[in-house]
Each structure stands twice: as structure tokens, then as C-alpha cells.
C-alpha atoms as a PDB file:
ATOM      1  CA  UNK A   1     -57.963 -67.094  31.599  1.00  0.00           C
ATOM      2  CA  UNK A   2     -57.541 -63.211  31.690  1.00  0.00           C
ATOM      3  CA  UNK A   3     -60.781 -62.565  31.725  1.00  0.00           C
ATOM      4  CA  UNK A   4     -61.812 -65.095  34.233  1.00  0.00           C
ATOM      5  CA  UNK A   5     -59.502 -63.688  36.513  1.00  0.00           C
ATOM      6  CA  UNK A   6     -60.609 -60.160  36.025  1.00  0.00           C
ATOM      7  CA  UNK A   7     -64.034 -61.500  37.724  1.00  0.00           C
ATOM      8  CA  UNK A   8     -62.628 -63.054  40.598  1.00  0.00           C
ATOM      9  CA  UNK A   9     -60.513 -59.754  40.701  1.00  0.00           C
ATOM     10  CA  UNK A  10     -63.903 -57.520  40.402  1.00  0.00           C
ATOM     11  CA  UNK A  11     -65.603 -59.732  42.974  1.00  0.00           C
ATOM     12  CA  UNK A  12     -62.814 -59.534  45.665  1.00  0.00           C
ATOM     13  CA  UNK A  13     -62.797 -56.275  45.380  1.00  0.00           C
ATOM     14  CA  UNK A  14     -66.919 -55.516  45.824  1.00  0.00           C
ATOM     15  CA  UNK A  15     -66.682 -57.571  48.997  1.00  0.00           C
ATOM     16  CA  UNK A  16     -63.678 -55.669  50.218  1.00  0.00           C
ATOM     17  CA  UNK A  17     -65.322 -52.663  49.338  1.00  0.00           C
ATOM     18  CA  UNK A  18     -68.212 -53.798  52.237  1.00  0.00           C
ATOM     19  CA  UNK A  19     -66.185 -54.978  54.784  1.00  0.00           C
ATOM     20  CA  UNK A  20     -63.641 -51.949  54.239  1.00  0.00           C
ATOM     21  CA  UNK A  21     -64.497 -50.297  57.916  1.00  0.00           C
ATOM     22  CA  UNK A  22     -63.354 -53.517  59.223  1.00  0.00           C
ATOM     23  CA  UNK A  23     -59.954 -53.997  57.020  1.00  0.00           C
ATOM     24  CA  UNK A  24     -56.462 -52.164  58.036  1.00  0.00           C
ATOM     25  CA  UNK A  25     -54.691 -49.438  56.860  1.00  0.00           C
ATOM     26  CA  UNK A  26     -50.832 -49.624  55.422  1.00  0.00           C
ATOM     27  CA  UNK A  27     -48.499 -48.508  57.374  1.00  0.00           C
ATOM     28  CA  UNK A  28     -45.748 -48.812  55.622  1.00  0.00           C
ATOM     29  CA  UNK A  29     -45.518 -48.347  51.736  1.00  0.00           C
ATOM     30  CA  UNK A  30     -42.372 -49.379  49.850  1.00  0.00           C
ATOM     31  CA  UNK A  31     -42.661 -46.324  46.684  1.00  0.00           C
ATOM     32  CA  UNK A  32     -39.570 -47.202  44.619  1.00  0.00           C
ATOM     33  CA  UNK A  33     -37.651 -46.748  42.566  1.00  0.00           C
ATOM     34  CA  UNK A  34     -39.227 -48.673  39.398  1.00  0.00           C
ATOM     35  CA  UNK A  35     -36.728 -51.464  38.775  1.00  0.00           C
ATOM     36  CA  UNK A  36     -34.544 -51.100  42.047  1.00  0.00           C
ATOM     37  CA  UNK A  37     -35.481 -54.601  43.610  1.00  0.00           C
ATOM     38  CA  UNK A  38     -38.943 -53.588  44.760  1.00  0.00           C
ATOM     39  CA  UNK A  39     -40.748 -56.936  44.524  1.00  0.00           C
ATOM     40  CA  UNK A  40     -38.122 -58.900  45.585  1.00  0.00           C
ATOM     41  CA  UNK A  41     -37.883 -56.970  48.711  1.00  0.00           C
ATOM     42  CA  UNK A  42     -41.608 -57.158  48.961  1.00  0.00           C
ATOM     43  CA  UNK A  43     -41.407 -60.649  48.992  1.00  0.00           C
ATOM     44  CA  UNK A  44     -39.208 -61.073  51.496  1.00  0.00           C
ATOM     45  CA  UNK A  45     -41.247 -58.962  54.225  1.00  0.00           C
ATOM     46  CA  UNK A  46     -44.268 -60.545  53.560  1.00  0.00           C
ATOM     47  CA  UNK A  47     -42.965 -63.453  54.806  1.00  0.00           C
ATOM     48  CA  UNK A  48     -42.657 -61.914  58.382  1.00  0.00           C
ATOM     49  CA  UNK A  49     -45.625 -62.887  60.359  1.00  0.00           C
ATOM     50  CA  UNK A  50     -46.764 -59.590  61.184  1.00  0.00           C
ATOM     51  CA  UNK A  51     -46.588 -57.672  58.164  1.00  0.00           C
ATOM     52  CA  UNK A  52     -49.527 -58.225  56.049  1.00  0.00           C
ATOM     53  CA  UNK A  53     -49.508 -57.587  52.454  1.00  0.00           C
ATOM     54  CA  UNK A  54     -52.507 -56.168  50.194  1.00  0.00           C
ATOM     55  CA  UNK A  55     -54.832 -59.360  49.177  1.00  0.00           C
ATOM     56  CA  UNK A  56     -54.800 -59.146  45.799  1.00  0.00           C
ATOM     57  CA  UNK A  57     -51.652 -58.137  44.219  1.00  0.00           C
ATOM     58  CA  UNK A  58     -48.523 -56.508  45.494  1.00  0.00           C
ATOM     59  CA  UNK A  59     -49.363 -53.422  43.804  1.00  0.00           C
ATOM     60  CA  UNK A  60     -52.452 -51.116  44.372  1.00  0.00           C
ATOM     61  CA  UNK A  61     -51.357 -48.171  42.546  1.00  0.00           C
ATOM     62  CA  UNK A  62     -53.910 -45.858  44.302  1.00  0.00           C
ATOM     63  CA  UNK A  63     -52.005 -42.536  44.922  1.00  0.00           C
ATOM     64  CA  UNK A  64     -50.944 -42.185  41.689  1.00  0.00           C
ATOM     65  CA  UNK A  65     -53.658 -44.151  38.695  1.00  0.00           C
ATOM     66  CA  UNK A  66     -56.561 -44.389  41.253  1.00  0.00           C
ATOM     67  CA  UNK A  67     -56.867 -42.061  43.080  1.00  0.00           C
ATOM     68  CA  UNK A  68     -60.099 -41.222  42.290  1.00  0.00           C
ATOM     69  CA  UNK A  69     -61.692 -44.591  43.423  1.00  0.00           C
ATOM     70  CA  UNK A  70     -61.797 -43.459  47.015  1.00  0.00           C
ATOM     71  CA  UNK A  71     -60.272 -44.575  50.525  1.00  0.00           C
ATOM     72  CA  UNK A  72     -62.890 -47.137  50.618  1.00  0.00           C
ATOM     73  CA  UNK A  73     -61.762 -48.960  47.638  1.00  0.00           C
ATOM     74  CA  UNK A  74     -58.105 -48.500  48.655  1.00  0.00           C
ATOM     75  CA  UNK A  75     -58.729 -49.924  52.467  1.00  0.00           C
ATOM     76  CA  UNK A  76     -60.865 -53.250  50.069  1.00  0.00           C
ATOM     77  CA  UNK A  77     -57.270 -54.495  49.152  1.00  0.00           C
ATOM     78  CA  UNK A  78     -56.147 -54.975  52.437  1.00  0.00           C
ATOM     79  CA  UNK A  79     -56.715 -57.761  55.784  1.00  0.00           C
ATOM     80  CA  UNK A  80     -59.363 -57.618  57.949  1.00  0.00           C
ATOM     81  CA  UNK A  81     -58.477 -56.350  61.517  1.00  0.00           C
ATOM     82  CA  UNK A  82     -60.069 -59.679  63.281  1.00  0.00           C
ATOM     83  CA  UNK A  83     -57.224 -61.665  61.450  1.00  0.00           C
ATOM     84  CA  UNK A  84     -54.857 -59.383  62.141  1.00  0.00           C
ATOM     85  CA  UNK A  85     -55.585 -59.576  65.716  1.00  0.00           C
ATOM     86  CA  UNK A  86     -55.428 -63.197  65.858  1.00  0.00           C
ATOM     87  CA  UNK A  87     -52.269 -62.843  64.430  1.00  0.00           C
ATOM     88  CA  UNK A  88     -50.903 -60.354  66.811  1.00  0.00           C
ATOM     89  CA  UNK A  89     -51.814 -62.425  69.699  1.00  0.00           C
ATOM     90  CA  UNK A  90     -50.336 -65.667  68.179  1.00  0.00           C
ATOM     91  CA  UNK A  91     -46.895 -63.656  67.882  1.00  0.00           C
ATOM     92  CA  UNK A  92     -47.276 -61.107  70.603  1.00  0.00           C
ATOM     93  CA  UNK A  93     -46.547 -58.046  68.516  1.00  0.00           C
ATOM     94  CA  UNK A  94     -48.313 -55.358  66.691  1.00  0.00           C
ATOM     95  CA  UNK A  95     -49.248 -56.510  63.037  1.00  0.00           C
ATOM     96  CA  UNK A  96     -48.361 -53.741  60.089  1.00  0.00           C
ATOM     97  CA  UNK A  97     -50.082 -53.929  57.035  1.00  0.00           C
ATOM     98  CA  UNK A  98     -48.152 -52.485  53.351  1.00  0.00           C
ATOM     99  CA  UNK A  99     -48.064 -52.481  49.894  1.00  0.00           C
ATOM    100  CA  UNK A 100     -45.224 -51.597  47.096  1.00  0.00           C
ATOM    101  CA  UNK A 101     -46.251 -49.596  43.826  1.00  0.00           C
ATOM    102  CA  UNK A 102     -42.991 -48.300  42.202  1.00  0.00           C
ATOM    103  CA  UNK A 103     -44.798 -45.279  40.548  1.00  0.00           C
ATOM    104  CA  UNK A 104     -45.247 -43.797  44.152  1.00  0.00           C
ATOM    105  CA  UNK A 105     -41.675 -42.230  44.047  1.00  0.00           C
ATOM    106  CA  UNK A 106     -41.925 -40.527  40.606  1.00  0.00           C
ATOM    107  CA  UNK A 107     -45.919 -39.466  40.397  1.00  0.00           C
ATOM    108  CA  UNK A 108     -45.822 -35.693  41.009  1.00  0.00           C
ATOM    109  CA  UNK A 109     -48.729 -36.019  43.180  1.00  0.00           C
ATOM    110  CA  UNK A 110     -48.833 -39.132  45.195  1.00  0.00           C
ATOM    111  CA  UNK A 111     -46.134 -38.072  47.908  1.00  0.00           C
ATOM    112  CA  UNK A 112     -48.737 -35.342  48.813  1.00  0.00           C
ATOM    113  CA  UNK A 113     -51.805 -37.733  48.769  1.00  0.00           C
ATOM    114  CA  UNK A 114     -50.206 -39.986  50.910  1.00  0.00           C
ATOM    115  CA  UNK A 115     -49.044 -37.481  53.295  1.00  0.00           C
ATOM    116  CA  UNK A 116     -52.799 -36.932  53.478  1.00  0.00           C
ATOM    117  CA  UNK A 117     -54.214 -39.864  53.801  1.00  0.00           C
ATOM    118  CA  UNK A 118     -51.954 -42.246  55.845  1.00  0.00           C
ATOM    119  CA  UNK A 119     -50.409 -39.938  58.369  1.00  0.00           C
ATOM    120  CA  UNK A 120     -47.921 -41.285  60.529  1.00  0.00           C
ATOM    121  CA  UNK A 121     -46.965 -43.762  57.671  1.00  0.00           C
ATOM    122  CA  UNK A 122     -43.112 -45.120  56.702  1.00  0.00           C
ATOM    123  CA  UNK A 123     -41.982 -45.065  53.161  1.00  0.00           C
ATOM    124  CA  UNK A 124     -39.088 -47.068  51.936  1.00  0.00           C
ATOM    125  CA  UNK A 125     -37.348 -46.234  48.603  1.00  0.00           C
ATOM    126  CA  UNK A 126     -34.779 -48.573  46.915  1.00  0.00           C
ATOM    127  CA  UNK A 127     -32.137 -46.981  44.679  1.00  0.00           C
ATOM    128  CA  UNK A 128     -29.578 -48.630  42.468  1.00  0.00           C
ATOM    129  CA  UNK A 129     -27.030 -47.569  39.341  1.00  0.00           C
ATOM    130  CA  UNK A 130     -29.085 -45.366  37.778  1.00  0.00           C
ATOM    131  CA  UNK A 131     -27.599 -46.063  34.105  1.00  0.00           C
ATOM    132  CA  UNK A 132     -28.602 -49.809  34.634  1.00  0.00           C
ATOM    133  CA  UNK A 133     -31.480 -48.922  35.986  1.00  0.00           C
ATOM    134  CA  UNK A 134     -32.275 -46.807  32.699  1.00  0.00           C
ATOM    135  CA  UNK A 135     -31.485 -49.528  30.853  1.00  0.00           C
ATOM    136  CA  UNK A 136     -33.499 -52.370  33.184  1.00  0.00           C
ATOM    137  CA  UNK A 137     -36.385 -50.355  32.360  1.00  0.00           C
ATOM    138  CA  UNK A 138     -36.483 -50.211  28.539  1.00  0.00           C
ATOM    139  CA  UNK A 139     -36.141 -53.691  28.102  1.00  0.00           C
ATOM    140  CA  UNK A 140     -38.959 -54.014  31.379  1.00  0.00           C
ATOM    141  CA  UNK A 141     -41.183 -51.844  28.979  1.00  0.00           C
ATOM    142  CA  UNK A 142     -40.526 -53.214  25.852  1.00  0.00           C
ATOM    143  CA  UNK A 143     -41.105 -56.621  26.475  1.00  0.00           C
ATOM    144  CA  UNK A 144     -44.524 -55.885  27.977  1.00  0.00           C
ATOM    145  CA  UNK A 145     -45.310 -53.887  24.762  1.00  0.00           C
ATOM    146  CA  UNK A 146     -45.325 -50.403  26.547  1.00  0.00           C
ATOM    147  CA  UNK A 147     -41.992 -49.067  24.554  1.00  0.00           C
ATOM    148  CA  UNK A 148     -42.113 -49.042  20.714  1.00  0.00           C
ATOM    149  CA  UNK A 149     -38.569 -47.923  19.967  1.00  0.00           C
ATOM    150  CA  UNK A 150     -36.299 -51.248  20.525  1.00  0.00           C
ATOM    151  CA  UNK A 151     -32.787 -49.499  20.879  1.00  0.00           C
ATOM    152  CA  UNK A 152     -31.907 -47.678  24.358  1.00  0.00           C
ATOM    153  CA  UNK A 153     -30.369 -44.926  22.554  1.00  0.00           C
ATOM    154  CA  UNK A 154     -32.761 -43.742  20.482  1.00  0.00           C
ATOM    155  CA  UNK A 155     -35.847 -44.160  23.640  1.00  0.00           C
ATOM    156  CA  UNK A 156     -33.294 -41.988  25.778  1.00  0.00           C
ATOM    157  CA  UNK A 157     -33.432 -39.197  22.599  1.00  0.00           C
ATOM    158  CA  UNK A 158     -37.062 -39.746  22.833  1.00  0.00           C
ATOM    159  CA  UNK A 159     -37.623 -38.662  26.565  1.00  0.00           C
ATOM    160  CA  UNK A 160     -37.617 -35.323  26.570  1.00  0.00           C
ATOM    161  CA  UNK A 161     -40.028 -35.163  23.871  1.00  0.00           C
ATOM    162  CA  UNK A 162     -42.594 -37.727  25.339  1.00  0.00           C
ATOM    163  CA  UNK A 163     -42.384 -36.065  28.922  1.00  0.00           C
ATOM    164  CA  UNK A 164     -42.564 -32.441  27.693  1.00  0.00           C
ATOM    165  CA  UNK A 165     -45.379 -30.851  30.080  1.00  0.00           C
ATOM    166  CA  UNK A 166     -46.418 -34.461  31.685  1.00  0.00           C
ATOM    167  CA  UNK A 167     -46.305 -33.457  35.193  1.00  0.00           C
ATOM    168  CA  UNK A 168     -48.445 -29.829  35.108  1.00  0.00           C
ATOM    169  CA  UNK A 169     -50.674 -32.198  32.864  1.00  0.00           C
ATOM    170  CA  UNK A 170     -51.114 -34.105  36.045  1.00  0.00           C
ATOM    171  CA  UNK A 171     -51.713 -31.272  38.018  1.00  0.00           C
ATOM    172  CA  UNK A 172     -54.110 -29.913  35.933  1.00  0.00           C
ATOM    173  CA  UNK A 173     -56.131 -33.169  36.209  1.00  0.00           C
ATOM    174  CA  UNK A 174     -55.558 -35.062  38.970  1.00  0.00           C
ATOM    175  CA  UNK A 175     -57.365 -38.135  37.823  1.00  0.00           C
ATOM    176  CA  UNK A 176     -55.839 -38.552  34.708  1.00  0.00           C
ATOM    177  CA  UNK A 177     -53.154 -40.581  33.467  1.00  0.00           C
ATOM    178  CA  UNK A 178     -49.897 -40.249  31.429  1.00  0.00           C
ATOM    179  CA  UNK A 179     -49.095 -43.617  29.317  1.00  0.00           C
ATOM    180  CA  UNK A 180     -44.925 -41.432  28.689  1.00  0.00           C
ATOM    181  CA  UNK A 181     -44.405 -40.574  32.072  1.00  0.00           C
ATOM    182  CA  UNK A 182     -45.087 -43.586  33.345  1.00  0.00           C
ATOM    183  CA  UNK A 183     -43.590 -46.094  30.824  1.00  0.00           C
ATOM    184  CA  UNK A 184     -41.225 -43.915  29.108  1.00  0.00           C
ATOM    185  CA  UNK A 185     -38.896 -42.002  32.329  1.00  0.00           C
ATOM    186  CA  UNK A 186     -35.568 -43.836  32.271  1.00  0.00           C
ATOM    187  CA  UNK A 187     -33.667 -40.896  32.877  1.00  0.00           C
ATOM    188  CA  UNK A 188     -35.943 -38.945  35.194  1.00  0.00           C
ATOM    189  CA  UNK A 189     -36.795 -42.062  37.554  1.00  0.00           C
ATOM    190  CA  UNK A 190     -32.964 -42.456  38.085  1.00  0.00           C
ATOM    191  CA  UNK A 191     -32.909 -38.863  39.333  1.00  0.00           C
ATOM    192  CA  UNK A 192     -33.411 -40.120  42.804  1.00  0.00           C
ATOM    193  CA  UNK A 193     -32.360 -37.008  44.688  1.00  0.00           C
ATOM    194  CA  UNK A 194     -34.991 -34.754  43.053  1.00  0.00           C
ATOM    195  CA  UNK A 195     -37.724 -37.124  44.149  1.00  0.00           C
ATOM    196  CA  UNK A 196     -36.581 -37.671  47.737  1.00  0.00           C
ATOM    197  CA  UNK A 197     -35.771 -34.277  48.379  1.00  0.00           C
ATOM    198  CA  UNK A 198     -40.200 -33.953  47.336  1.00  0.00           C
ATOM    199  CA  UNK A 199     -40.432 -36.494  50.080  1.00  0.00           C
ATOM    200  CA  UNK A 200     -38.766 -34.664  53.049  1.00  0.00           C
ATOM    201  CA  UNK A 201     -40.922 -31.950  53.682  1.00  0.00           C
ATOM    202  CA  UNK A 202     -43.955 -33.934  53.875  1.00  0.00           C
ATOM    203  CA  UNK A 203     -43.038 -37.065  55.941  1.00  0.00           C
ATOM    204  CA  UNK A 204     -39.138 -35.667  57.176  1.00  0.00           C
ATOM    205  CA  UNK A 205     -36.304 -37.540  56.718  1.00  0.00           C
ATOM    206  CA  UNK A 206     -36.520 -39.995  59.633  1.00  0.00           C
ATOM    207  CA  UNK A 207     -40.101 -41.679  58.622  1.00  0.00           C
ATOM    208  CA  UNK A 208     -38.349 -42.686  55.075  1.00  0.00           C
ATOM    209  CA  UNK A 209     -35.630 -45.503  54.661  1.00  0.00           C
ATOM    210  CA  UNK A 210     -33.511 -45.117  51.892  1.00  0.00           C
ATOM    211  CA  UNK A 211     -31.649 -49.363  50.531  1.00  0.00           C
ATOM    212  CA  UNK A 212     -28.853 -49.324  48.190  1.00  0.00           C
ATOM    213  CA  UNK A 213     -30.310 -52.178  46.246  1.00  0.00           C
ATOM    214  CA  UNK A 214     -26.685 -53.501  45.192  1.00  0.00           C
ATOM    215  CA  UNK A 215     -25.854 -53.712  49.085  1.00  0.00           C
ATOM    216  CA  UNK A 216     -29.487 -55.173  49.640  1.00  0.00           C
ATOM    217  CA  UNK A 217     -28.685 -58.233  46.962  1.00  0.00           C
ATOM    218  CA  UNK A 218     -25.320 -58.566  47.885  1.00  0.00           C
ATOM    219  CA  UNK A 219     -25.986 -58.582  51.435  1.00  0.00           C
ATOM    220  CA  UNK A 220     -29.893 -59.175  52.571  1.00  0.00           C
ATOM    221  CA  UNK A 221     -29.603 -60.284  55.874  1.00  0.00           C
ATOM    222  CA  UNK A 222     -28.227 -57.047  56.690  1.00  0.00           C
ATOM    223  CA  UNK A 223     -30.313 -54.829  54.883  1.00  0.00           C
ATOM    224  CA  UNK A 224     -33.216 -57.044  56.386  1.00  0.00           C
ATOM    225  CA  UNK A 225     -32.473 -56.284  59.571  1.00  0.00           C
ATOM    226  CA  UNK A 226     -32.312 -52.725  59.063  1.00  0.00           C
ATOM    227  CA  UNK A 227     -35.738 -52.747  57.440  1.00  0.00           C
ATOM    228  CA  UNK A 228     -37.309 -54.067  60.350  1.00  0.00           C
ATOM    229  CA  UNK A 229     -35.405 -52.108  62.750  1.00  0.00           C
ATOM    230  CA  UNK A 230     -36.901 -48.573  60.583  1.00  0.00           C
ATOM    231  CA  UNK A 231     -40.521 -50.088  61.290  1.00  0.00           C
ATOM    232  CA  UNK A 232     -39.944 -51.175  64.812  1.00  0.00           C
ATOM    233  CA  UNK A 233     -40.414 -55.017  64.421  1.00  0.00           C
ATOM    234  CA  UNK A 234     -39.589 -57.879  65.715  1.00  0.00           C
ATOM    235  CA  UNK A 235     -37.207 -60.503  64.256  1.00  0.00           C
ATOM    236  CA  UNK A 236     -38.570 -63.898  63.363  1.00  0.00           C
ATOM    237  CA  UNK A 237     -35.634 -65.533  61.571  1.00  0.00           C
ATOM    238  CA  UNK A 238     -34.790 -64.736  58.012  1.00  0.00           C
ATOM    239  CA  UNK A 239     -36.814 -65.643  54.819  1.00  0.00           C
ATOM    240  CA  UNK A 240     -35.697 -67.131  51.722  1.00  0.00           C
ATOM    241  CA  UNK A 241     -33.750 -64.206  49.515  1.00  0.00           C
ATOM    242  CA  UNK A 242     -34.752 -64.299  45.832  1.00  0.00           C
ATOM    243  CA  UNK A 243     -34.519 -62.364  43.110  1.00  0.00           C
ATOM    244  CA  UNK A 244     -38.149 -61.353  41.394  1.00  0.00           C
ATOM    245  CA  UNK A 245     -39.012 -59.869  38.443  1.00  0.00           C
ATOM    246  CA  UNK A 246     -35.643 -59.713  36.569  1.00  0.00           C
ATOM    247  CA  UNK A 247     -35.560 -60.008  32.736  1.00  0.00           C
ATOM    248  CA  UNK A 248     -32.065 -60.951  30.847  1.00  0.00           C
ATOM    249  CA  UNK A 249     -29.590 -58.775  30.445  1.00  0.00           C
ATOM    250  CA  UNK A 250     -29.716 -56.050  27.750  1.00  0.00           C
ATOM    251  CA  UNK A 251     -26.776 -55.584  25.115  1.00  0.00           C
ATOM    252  CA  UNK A 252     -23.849 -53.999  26.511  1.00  0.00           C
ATOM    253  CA  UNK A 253     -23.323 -49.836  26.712  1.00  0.00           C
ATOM    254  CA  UNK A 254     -21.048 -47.918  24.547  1.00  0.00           C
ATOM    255  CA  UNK A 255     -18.148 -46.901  26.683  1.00  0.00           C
ATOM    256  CA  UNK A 256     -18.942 -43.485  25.500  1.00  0.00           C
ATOM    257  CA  UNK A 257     -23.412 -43.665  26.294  1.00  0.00           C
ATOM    258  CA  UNK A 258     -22.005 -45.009  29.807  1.00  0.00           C
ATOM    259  CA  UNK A 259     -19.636 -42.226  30.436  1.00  0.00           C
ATOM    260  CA  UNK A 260     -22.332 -39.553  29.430  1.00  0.00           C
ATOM    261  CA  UNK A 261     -25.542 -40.864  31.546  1.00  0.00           C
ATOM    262  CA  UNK A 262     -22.976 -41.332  34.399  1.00  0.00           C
ATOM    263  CA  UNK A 263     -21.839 -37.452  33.849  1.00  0.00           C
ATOM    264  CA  UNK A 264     -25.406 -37.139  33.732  1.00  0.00           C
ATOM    265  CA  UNK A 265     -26.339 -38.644  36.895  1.00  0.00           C
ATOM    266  CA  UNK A 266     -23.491 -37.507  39.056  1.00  0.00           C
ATOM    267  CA  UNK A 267     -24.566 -34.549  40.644  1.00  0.00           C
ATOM    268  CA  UNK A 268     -28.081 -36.570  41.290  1.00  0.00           C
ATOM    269  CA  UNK A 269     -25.866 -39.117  42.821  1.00  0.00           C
ATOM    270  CA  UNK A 270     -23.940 -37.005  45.097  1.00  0.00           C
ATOM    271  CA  UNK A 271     -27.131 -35.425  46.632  1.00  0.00           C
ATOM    272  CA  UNK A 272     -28.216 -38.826  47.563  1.00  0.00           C
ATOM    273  CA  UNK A 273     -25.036 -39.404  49.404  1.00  0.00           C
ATOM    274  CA  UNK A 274     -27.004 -38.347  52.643  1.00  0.00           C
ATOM    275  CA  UNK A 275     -29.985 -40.498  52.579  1.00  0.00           C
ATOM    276  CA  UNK A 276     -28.243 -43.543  52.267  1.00  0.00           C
ATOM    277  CA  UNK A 277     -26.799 -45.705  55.363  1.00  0.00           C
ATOM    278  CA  UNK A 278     -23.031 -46.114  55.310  1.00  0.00           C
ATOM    279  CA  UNK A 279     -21.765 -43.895  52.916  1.00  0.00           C
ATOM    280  CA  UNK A 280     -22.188 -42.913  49.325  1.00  0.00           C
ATOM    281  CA  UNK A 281     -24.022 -44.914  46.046  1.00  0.00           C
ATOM    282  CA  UNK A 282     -22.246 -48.224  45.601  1.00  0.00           C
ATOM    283  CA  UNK A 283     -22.002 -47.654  42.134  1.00  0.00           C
ATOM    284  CA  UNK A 284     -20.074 -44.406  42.380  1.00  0.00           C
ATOM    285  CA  UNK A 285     -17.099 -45.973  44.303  1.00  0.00           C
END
């Protein structure tokens, strides 16, 4: 079954890669944070008419894994103008293609590829607690057989070690890949403010929308609306809000492990304070 759908994968692509001249661009990417309500989001806007997403898989992962594959493979995975033309005239608006690859946010390098190679494009980052976000993450990696060490504590011990020189090993090869930094970061990816603070000078702080993924569960109508007010389109009624991509709920923290990552996280956290819409982290109040 895997391997049959590799084919149809390889073959979708080939044709894309033919009639890529003819195929849109994003114009929108939503870059994180890993395990911050990303495809669940996703979901949602590509429900609007006029937002097209990619036409294989939510996911491209082409600034940061694949880079080297080349614009024309990246502009394969996404709809052909002459639909989304039809499209715009059926709902009298201007049609936005998109994709969502969490490992945007954190790659060292993909912030400045996309600056490159999409100017003029939005990026939207979702943020949540970043102790259960940490924790989210282990049990996300360890179930899909990318974590090896099955208690929390001991991966956490673990990071520093595993991540030791990652990113100027990135730099030094562009093309290359780190299997730590991108399975094993469950304190660094929760150090939003350092990553969005990479993002400003490239794409400035009004071209990037910043959810509190609490408030977005809690309340997606609203956060909805704001999302299609930052990319300018119009409102079609709501879609149906789920939840995607969850896993059950890891063992509960140590009061103590709790109190240190939050110590850990809180000057991260306050430096966030500013990106987000209507005050400071929901977690932190």
C-alpha cells in the first residue's frame, strides 16, 4: 500500500513538474510552531473557496529538507492557474494558494529562502504552552519511531547533546539534513521569541500573524476571522472546527519539571508578549 502510493506520489509529481509554468505560487505559508495546531488550522482554511492548498499533502517541506529540488519542483505541488481562475470568477475574489510545514519556523535557513523566493508572501505562526508543547512533541516523535528514549525527562537531558553544532552544520551544507534537530528540539522549538525575532527583519512584523493556539481552540470563529482579515479575504461562512493530529495525553509533569521548564521559558514568553493580538501568552496568566 506504501509503496503503491509512493508511485502515484512520484507520478503526480513528474506531471506537476511539466505543467509547473502554468501552476501558482503560495502566498501564504503557515511555518509553525511543530505541534501548535498547525493542521487543524490548515484544515479549516482550505475549506475557504479561494485558498487553495498544495495537491498532494499539506506539507511540502521545501525550504528546509528540499531545498535543493528546485522552484520547479516546489511550484509541481501546487493548482494550476486556469482552475484557479475559474474559481476566482465563480466567487469574485482573488484566489491564494498555501501550504503549512511546521519545520519552517525552527530551520535556521528557511526564513531566508523564503524571503527569497516568495517575496511579498504572509507567514502565520501558531504558538501555544511551550512546556506542553515540549511534551506534545516527545510522545508525537516517539510514537512515529523518531525518539528512542521513552521518558520526557531523560529526552529533555538529551537535547543539548543531540543539537550540539546542528544549526552551523546546516549552514555549512545547505542541502543536508539533521535527523536531532528536527525530531529531537522540544525545548528549542518552544523558544518562540528567538525564532520570530529571525523572522522580522526579513518579512517585518506586519506580513506575519502570530495565533495563540489555546485562544484559536477555545475560540475559532474569532481567530478565523482574524486570519482572513491578515490575508485580505473574503468571508464565506465558517467551516467545521476540528481538532487534527492530536495523540493522547502524556503522563502528568512533576510539579517540580513544570516549575523549571516554565522558569525556563519565561523570559522567551515575555518577548512574545508583542507579537501576539490582545495581550500576553494565555498560558502565562
Amino acid at each position: 500500500m506504501k509503496a503503491a502510493k509512493q508511485v502515484v506520489l512520484s507520478v503526480s509529481r513528474g506531471a506537476g513538474r511539466v505543467t509547473s509554468a502554468a501552476r501558482v505560487l503560495p502566498s501564504f505559508l503557515i511555518v509553525g510552531a511543530q505541534r501548535c495546531g498547525t493542521t487543524s488550522l490548515y484544515r479549516a482554511l482550505a475549506g475557504h473557496p479561494l485558498l487553495h492548498k498544495p495537491v498532494l499533502h499539506k506539507g511540502v517541506h521545501y525550504f528546509d529538507v528540499d531545498y535543493g529540488q528546485g522552484m520547479t519542483w516546489y511550484q509541481a505541488h501546487f493548482p494550476l492557474r486556469v482552475g484557479a481562475a475559474l474559481l476566482a470568477r465563480r466567487h469574485g475574489g482573488s484566489p491564494q494558494a498555501f501550504e503549512s510545514s511546521p519545520y519552517y519556523l525552527f530551520h535556521p535557513l528557511a526564513a531566508e529562502r523564503i524571503a527569497a523566493d516568495l517575496p511579498g508572501v504572509r507567514l502565520i505562526v501558531l504558538v501555544r504552552d511551550p512546556v506542553e508543547r515540549a511534551r506534545s512533541a516527545h510522545a508525537h516523535e516517539l510514537a512515529r519511531g523518531f525518539e528512542t528514549e521513552r521518558r520526557f525527562e531523560c529526552a529533555l537531558e538529551l537535547e543539548a547533546e543531540r543539537l550540539a553544532g546542528a544549526e552551523d552544520s546546516l549552514r555549512a551544507r545547505p542541502y543536508a539534513t539533521h535527523h536531532s534537530h528536527r525530531h529531537h528540539a522540544y525545548l528549542a522549538r518552544g523558544r518562540y521569541s528567538e525564532q520570530l525575532e529571525r523572522l522580522e527583519p526579513l518579512f517585518g512584523r506586519e506580513r506575519v500573524l502570530v495565533l495563540d493556539s489555546h485562544r484559536f481552540f477555545a475560540e475559532p470563529e474569532r481567530a478565523y476571522d482574524r486570519v482572513l482579515e491578515f490575508l485580505g479575504m473574503p468571508h464565506v461562512g465558517y467551516p467545521a472546527f476540528e481538532r487534527h493530529n492530536g495523540r493522547d495525553r502524556p503522563a502528568p509533569l512533576a510539579d517540580s519539571v513544570r516549575r523549571r521548564l516554565s522558569d525556563h521559558f519565561e523570559e522567551y514568553d515575555r518577548r512574545l508578549v508583542r507579537w501576539l493580538d490582545g495581550g500576553g501568552p494565555s498560558w502565562r496568566r
